[in-house]
Protein backbone atom coordinates (compact mmCIF):
# COMPACT_ATOMS: atom_id res chain seq x y z
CA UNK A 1 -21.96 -20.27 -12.19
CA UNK A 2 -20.11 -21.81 -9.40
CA UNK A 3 -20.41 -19.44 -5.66
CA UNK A 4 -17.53 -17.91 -4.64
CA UNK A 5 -16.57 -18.41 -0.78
CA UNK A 6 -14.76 -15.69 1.42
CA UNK A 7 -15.36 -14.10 4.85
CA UNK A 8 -17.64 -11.08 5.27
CA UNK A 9 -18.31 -8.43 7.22
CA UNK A 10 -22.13 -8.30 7.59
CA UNK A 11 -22.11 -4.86 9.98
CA UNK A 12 -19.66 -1.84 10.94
CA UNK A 13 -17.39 -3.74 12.98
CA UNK A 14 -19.00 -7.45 13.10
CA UNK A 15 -16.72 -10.35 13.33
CA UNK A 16 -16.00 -11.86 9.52
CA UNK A 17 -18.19 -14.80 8.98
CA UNK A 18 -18.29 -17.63 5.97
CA UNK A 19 -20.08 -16.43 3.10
CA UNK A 20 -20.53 -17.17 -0.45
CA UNK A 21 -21.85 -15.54 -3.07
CA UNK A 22 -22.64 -15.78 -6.88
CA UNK A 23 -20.50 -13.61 -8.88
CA UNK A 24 -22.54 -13.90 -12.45
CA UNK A 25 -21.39 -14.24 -16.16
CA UNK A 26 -17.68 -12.99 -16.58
CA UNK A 27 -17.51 -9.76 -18.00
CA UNK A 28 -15.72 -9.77 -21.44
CA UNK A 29 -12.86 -7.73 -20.45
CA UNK A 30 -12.55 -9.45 -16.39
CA UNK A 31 -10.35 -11.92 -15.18
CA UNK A 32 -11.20 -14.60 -11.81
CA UNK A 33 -7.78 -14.61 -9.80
CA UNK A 34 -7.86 -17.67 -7.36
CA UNK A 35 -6.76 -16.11 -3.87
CA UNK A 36 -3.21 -17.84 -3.24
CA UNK A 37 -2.63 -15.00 -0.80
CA UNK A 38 -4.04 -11.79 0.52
CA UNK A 39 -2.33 -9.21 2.63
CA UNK A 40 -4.27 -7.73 5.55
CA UNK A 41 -4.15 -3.64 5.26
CA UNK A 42 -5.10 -1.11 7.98
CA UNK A 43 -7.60 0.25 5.47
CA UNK A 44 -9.36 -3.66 5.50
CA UNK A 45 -9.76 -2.52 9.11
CA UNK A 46 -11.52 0.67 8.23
CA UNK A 47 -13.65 -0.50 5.85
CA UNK A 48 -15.16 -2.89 8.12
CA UNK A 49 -15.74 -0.71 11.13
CA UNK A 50 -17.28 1.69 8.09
CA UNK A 51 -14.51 4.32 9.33
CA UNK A 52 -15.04 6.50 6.23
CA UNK A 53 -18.53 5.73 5.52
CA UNK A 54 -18.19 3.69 2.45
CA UNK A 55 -18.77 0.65 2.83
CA UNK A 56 -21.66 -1.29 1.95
CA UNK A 57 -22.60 -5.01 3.68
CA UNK A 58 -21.80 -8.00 3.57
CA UNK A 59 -18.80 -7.39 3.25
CA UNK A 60 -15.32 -9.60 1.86
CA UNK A 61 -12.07 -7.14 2.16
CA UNK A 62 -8.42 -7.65 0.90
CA UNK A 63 -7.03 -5.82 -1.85
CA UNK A 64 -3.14 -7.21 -1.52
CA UNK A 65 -4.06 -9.91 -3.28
CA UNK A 66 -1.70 -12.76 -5.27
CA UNK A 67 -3.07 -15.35 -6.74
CA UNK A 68 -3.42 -17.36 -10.40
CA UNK A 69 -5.69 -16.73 -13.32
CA UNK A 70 -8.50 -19.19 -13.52
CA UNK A 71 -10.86 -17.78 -15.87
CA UNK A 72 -10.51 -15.18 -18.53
CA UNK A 73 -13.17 -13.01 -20.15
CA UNK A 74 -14.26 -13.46 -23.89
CA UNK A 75 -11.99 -9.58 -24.94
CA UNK A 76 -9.04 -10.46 -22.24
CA UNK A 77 -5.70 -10.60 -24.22
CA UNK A 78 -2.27 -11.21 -22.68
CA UNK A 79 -3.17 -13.01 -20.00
CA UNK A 80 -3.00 -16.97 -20.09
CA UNK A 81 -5.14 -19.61 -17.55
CA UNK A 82 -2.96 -20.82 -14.33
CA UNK A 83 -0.77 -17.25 -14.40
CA UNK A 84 0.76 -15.69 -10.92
CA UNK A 85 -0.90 -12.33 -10.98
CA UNK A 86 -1.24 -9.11 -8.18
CA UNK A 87 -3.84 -7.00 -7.85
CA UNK A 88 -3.64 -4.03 -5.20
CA UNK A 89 -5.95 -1.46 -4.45
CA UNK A 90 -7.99 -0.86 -7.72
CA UNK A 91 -10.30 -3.30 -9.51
CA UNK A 92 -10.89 -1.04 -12.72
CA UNK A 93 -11.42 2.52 -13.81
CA UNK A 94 -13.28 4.11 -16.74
CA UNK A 95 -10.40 3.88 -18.88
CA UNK A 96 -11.59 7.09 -21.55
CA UNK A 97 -10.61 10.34 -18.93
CA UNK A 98 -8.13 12.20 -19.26
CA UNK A 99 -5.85 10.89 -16.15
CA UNK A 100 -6.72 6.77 -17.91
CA UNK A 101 -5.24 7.96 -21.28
CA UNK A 102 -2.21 9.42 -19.87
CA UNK A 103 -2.11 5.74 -17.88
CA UNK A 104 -2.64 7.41 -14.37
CA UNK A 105 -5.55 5.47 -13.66
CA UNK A 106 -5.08 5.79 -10.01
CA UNK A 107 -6.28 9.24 -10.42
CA UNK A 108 -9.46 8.51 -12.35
CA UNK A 109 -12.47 9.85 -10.58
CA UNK A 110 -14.67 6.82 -10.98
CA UNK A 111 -11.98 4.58 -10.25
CA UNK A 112 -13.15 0.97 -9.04
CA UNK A 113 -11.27 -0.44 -5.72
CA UNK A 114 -11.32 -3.87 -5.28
CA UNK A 115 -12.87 -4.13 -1.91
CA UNK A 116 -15.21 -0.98 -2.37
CA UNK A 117 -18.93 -2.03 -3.07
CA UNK A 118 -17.66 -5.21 -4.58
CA UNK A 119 -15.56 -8.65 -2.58
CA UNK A 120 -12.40 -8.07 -2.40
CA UNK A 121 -9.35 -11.00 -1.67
CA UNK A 122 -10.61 -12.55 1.79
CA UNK A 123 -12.10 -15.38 -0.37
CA UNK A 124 -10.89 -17.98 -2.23
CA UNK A 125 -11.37 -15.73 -5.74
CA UNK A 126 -12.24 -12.41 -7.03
CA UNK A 127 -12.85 -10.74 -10.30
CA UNK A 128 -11.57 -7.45 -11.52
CA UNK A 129 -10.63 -5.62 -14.98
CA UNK A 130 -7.93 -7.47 -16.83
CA UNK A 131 -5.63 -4.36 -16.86
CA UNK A 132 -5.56 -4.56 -12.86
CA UNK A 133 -4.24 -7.94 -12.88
CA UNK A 134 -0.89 -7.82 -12.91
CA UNK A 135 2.05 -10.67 -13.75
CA UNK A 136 4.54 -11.46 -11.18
CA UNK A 137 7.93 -11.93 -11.64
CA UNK A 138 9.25 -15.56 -11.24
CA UNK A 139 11.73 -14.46 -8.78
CA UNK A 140 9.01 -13.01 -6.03
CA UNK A 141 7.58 -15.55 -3.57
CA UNK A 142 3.70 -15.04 -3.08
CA UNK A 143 3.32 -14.42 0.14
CA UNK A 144 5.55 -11.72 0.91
CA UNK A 145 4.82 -10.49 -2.69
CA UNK A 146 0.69 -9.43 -1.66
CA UNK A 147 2.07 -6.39 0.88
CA UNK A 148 3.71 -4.89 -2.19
CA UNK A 149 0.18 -4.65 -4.09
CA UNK A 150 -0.67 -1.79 -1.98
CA UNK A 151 1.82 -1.23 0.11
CA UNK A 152 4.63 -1.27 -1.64
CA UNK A 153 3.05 1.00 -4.65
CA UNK A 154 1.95 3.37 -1.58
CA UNK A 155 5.53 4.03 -0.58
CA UNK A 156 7.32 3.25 -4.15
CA UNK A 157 4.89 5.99 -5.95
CA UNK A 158 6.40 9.15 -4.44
CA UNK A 159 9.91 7.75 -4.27
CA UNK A 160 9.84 7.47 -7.90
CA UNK A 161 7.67 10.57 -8.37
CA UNK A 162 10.22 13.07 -6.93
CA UNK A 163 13.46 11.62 -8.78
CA UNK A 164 14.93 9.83 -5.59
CA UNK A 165 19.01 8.91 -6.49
CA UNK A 166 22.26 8.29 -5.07
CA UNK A 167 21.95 11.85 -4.09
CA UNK A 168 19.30 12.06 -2.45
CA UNK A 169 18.79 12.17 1.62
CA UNK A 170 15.52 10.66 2.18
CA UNK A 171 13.58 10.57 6.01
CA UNK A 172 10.92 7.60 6.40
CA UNK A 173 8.42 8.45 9.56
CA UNK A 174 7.04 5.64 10.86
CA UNK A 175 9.02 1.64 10.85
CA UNK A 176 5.76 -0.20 10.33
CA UNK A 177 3.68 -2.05 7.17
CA UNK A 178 4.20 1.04 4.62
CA UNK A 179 7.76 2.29 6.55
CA UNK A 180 9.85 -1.19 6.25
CA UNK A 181 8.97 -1.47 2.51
CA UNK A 182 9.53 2.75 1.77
CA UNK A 183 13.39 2.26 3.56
CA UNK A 184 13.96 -0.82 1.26
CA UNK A 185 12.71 1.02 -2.05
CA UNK A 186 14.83 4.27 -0.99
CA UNK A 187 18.50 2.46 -0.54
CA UNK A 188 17.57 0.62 -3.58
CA UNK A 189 17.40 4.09 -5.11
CA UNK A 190 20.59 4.85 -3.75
CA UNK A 191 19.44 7.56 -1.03
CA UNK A 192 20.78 8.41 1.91
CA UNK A 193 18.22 7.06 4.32
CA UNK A 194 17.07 8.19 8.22
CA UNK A 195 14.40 6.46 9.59
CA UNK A 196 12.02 8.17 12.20
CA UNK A 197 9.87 6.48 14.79
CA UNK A 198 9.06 7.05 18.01
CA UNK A 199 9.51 3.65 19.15
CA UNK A 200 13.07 3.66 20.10
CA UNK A 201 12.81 -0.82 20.13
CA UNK A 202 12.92 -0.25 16.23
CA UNK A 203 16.45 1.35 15.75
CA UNK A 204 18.24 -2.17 15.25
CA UNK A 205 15.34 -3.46 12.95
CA UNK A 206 15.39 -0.01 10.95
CA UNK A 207 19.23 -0.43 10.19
CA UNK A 208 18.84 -4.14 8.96
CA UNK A 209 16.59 -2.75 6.79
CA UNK A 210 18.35 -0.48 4.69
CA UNK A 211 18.28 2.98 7.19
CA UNK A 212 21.67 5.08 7.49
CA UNK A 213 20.22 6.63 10.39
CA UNK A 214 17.93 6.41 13.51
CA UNK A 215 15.91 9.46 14.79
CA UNK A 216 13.33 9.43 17.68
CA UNK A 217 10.33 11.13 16.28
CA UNK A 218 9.36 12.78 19.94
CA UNK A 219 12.91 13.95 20.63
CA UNK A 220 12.12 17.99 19.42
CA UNK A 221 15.85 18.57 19.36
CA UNK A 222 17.06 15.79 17.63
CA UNK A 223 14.49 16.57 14.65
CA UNK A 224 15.13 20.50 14.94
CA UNK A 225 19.09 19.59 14.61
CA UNK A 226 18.25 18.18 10.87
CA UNK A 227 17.22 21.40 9.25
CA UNK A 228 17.56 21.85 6.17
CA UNK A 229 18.80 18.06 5.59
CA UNK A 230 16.28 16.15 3.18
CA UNK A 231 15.30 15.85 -0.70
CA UNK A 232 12.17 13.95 0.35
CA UNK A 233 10.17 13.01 3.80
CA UNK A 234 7.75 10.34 3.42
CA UNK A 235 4.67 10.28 6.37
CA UNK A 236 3.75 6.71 6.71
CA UNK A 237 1.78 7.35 9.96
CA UNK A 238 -1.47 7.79 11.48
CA UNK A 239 -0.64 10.07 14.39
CA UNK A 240 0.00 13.50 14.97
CA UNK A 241 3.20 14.72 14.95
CA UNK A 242 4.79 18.77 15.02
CA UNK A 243 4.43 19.31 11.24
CA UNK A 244 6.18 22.36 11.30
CA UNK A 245 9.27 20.93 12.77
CA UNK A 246 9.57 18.20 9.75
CA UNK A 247 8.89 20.73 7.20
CA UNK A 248 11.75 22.93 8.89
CA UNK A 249 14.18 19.40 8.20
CA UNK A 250 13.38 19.88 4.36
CA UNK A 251 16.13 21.23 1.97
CA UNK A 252 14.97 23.81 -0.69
CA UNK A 253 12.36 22.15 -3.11
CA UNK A 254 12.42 19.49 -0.52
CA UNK A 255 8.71 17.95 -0.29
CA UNK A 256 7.16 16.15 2.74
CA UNK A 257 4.46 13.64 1.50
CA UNK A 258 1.91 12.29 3.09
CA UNK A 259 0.90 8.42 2.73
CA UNK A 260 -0.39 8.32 5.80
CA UNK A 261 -3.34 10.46 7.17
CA UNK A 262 -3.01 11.51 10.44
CA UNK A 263 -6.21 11.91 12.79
CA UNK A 264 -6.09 15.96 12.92
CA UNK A 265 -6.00 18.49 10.27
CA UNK A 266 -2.63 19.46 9.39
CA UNK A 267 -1.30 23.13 10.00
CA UNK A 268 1.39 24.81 8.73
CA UNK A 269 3.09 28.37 8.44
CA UNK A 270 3.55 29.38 5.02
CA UNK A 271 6.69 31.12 5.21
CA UNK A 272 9.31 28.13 5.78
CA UNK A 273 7.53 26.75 2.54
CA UNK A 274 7.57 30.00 0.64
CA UNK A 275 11.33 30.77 1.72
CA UNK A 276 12.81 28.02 0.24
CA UNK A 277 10.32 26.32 -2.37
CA UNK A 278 9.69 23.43 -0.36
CA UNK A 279 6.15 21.34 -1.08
CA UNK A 280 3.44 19.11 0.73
CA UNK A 281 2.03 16.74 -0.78
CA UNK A 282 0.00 13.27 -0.80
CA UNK A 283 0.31 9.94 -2.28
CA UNK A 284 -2.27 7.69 -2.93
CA UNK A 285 -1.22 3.44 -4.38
CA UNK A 286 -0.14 3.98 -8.03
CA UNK A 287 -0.91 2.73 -11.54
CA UNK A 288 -1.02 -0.28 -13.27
CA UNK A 289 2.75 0.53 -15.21
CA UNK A 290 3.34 2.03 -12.12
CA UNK A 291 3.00 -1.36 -10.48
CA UNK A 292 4.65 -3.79 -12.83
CA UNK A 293 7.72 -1.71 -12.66
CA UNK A 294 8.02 -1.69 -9.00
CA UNK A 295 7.62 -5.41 -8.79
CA UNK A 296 10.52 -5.83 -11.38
CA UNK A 297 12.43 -3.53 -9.30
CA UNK A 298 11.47 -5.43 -6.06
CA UNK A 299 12.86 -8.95 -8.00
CA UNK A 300 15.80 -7.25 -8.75
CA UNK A 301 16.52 -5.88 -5.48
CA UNK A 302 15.05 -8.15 -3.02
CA UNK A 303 12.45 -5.99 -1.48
CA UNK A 304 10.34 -7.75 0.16
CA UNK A 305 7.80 -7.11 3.02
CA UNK A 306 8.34 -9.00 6.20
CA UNK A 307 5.18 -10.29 7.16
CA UNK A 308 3.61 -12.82 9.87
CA UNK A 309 1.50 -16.03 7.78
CA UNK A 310 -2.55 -16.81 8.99
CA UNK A 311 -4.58 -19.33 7.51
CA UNK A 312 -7.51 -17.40 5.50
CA UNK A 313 -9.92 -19.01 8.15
CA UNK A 314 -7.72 -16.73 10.77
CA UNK A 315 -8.52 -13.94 9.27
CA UNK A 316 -10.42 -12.64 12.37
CA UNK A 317 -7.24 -12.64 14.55
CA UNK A 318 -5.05 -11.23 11.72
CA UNK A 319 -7.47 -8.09 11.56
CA UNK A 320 -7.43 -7.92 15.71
CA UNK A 321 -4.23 -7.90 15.72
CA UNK A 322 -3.36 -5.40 13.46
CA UNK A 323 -5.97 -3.30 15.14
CA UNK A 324 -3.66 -3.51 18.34
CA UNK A 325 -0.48 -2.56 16.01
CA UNK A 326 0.91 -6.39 16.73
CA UNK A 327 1.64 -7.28 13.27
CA UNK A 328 5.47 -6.81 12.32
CA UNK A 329 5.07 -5.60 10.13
CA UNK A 330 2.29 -7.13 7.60
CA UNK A 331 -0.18 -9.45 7.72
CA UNK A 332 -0.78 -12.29 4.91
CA UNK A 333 -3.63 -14.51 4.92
CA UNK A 334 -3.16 -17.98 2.40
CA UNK A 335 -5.52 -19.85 0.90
């Protein structure tokens, strides 16, 4: 069996470094994607500094991952040799509980992700469960296609969720790698859309991409003077913001959802959620269905991630440079 190449991680935080490794016999029901193209994700950042204590070494992130078919296990049906597939944040699940049966395998609790004690897409192949391998459309190009693998199913997941339409009024926090794509998906559902950042450089870029409206995040009155105003707020962001406030901007059954996790704990009053049945909630990537519909919905639409190109052997400055927030507004590393 032919050694698979990438770039590792070999300690919390170490530089990525050439490394190959033997991947064994093909599992009957796996698939070997060659790496076309691999997104870089903030949470390829966090699992090599070991941020949530996870992650075993060496190392090989990347789980935005396009790339073409190139060996198929013995029980692998509906996939052919030399097809464009994704694969995004999970590698395979146990496919018998209850949340795999009712095809929410997201949600299963010994779900496999890709890049999670096993090599993810910083490499020139990978291996995962058929079912997580999923076709392309012909109309999306590859490289701005990988961001959507977990990105895009991040910020696509709760849109869809909460029955976003042309009636809906819809605030995105944060214009970055998960906000560009969530203001794209939202006009495509037809929402009223107001972007919030607290970056006031992004207002032009926000509008180009799909946002009614520009709000400064850090401007107390200008968020206070929405009240009452959205269906849905979607938390792309790692930083800590006054909670309370946004919750205040929801309508009634309004939800604010988290996709991002901000460094504190979150606190809330309970009465401005009681008075008017709003919700909090959290997202977290989506399911296989969940994926092949929102890349026929991207084809359709033209969603697409706008993303700065590395070669897969500059993968070191990709990851430094998302680590200093320079990337606008995704990564992609080719082959």
């Amino acid at each position: 069996m032919a050694l698979i190449q990438g770039y590792a991680a070999h300690a919390a935080g170490a530089e990525l470094l050439p490394f190959k490794y033997d991947p064994g016999e093909l599992n009957p029901y796996d698939v070997e994607v060659r790496v076309t193209h691999c997104g870089v994700c903030r949470s390829d950042a966090s699992l090599i500094d070991n941020d949530w204590g996870t992650s075993q070494y060496p190392l090989v992130p990347g789980h935005e991952i396009v790339g073409t078919v190139s060996a198929l296990g013995s029980a692998v049906h509906g996939l052919s040799i030399g097809e464009r597939v994704g694969i995004g944040w999970q590698a395979n699940s146990c496919g018998r509980c209850e949340w795999c049966r009712q095809g929410k395998e997201n949600l299963c609790a010994t779900a496999q992700p890709t890049c999670v004690h096993r090599h993810g897409g910083f490499a020139e192949a990978l291996r995962v469960n058929a079912r997580f391998a999923i076709r392309l459309p012909d109309a999306l190009n590859s490289e701005t296609s990988a961001p959507l693998m977990c990105a895009g199913i991040t910020v696509y997941t709760p849109i869809r969720q909460m029955g976003i339409n042309p009636s809906s009024r819809v605030g995105i926090i944060g214009i970055g790698g998960l906000g560009h794509l969530a203001i794209q998906f939202a006009r495509v559902f037809g929402a009223e859309v107001t972007a919030f950042s607290t970056s006031a450089a992004k207002e032009q870029e926000a509008l180009e991409l799909g946002a009614h409206h520009f709000v400064n995040s850090r401007e107390s009155k200008s968020v206070n003077g929405l009240a009452g105003s959205f269906d849905l707020i979607i938390s792309t962001i790692n930083a800590d913001l006054d909670w309370a406030a946004f919750v205040n901007t929801l309508r009634p059954h309004g939800t604010l959802c988290f996709v991002g996790a901000p460094a504190k704990p979150i606190s809330l009053p309970a009465f401005p959620l009681i008075s008017v049945a709003r919700s909090v909630c959290g997202s977290n990537t989506g399911s296989p269905a969940g994926i092949a519909e929102m890349l026929d919905v991207a084809a359709r639409h033209g969603v697409k991630a706008h993303i700065e190109k590395f070669k897969m052997s500059d993968a070191n400055q990709a990851v430094n440079r998302l680590r200093k927030s320079q990337i606008r507004y995704r990564a992609v590393l080719s082959a």
